[in-house]
C-alpha atoms as a PDB file:
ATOM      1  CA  UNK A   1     250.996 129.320  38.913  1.00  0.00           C
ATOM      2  CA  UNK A   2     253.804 127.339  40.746  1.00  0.00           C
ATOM      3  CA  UNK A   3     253.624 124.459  38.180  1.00  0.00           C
ATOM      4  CA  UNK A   4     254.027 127.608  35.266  1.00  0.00           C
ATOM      5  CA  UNK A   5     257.521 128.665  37.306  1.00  0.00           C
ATOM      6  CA  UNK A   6     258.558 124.963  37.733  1.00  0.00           C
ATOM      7  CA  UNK A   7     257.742 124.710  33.398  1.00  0.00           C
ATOM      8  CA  UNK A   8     259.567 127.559  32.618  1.00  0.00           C
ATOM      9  CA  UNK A   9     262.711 126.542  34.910  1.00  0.00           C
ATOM     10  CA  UNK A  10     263.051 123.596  33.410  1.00  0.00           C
ATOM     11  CA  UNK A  11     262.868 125.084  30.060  1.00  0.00           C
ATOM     12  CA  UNK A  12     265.382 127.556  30.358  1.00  0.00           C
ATOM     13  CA  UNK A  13     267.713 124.507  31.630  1.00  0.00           C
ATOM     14  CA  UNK A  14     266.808 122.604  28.918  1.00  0.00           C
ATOM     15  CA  UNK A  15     267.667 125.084  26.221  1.00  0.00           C
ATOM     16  CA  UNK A  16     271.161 125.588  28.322  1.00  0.00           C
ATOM     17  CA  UNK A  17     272.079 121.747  28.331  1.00  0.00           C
ATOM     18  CA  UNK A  18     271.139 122.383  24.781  1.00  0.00           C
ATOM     19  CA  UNK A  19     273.485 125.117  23.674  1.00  0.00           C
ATOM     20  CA  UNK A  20     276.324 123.203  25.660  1.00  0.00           C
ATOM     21  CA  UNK A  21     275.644 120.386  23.831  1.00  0.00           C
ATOM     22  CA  UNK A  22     276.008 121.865  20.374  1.00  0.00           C
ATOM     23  CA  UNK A  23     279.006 123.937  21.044  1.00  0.00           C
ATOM     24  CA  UNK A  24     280.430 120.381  22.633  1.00  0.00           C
ATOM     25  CA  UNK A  25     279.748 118.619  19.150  1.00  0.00           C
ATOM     26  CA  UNK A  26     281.417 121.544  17.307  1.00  0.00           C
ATOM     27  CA  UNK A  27     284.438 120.993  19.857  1.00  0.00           C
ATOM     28  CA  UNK A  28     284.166 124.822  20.894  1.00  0.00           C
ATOM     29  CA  UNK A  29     283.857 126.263  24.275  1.00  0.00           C
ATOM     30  CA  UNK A  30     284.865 125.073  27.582  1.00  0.00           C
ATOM     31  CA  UNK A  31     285.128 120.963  27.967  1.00  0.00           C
ATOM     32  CA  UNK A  32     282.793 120.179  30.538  1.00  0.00           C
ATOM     33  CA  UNK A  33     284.524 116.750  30.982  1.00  0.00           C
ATOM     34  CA  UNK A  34     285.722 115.033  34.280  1.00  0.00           C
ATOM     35  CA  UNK A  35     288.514 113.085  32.709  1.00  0.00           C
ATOM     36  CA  UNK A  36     289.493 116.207  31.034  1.00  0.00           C
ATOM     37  CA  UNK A  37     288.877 119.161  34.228  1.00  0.00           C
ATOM     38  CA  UNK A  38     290.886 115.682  36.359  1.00  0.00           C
ATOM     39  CA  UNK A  39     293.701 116.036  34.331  1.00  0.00           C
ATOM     40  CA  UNK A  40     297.205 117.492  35.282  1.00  0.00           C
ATOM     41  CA  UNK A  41     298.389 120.467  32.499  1.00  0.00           C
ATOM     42  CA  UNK A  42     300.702 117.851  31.000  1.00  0.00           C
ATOM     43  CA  UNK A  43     297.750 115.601  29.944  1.00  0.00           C
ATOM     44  CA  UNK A  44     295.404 118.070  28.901  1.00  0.00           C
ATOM     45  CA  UNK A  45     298.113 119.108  26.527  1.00  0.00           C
ATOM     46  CA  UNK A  46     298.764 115.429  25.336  1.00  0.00           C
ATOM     47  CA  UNK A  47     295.196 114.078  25.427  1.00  0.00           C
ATOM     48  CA  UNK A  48     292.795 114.232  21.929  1.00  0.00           C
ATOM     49  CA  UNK A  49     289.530 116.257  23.355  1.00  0.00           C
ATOM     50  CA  UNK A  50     287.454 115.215  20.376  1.00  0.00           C
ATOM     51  CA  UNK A  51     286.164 111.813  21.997  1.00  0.00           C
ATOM     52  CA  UNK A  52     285.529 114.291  25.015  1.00  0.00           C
ATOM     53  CA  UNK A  53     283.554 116.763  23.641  1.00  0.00           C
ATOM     54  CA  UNK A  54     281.884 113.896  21.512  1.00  0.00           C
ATOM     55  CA  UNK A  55     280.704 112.064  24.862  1.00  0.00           C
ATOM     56  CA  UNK A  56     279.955 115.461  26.353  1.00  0.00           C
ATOM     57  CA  UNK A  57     277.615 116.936  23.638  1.00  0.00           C
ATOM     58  CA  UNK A  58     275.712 113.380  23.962  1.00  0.00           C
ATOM     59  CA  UNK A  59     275.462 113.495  27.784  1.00  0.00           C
ATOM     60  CA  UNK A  60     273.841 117.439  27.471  1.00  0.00           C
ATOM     61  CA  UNK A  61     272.168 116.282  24.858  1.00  0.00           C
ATOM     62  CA  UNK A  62     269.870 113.548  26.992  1.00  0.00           C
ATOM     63  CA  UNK A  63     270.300 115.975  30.039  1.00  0.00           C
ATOM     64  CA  UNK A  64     268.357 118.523  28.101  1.00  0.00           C
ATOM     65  CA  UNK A  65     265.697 115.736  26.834  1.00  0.00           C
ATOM     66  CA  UNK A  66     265.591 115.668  30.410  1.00  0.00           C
ATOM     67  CA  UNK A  67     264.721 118.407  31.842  1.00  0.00           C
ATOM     68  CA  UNK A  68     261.635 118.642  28.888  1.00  0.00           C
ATOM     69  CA  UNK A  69     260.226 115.499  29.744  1.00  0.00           C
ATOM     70  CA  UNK A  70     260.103 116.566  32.898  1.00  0.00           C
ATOM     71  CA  UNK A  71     258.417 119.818  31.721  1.00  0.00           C
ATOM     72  CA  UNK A  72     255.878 118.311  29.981  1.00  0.00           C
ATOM     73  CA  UNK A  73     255.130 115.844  33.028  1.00  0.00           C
ATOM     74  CA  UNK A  74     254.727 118.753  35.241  1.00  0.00           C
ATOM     75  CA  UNK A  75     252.708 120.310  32.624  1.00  0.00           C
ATOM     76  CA  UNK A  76     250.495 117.492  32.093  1.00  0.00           C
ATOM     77  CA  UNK A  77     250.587 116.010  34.986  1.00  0.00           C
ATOM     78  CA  UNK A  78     250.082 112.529  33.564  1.00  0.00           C
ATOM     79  CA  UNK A  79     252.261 110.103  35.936  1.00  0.00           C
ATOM     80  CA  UNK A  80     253.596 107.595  32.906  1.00  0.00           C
ATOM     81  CA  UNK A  81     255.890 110.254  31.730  1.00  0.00           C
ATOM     82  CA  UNK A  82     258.248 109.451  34.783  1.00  0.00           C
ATOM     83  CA  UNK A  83     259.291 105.952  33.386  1.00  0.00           C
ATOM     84  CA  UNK A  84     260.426 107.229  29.788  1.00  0.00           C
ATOM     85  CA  UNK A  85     261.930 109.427  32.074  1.00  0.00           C
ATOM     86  CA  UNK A  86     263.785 106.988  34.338  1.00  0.00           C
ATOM     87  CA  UNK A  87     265.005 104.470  31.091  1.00  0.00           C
ATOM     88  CA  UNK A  88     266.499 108.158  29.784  1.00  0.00           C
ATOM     89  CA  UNK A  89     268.453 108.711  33.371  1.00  0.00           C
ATOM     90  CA  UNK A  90     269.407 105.232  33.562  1.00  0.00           C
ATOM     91  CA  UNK A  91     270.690 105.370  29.501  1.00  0.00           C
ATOM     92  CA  UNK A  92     272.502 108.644  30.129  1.00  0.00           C
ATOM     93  CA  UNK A  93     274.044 106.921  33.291  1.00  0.00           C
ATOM     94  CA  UNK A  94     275.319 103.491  31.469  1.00  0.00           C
ATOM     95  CA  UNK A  95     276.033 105.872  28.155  1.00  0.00           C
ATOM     96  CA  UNK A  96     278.557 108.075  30.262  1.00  0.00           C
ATOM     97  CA  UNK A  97     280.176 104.856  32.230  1.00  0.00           C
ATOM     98  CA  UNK A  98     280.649 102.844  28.950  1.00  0.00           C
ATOM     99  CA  UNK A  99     282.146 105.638  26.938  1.00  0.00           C
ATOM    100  CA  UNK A 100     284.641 106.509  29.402  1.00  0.00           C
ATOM    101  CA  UNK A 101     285.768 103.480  29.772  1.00  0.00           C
ATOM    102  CA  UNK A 102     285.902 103.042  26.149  1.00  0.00           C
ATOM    103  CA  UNK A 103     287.454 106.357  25.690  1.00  0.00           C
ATOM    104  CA  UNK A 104     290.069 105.213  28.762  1.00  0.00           C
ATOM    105  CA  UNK A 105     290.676 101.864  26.882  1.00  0.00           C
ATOM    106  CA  UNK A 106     291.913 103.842  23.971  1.00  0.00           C
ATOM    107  CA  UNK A 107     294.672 106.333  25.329  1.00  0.00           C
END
């Protein structure tokens, strides 16, 4: 029963991470961005948001492949799930470092 809850959780994030992500890649909705929230009003005015809500929708996008992985490892409960896991955490970490630099490099 607990491991039904823990499913369904992770689910319901997943399909949140999702929507964020596609209203990211259609460049609608709130910009869930640190460079952009770290900005003073002067910047946000100045800066182009499209490479932001690009590298957004991309980091929701593997946050949401996420949180089902980890659904169906709880569901399954078959232990090798965990490593595609981990090389998706560690590509969503070295995906969000390189693009903002990138995107950094270019303003």
């Amino acid at each position: 029963m607990e491991d039904t809850i823990v499913v369904i959780v992770l689910l319901i994030l997943s399909i949140i991470a999702f929507i964020i992500s596609v209203r990211s890649f259609r460049e609608k909705g709130f910009l869930f961005n640190n460079a952009y929230l770290l900005a003073s009003e002067q910047e946000r005015e100045r800066l182009n948001k499209k490479p932001y809500y690009r590298q957004t929708g991309i980091v929701f996008l593997l946050i949401g492949i996420l949180f089902v992985l980890n659904a169906v490892e709880v569901f399954l409960n078959t232990g090798w799930i965990y490593y595609i896991i981990a090389v998706v955490v560690i590509g969503t970490i070295i995906y969000a470092i390189v693009s903002g630099i990138k995107i950094e490099s270019q303003d």
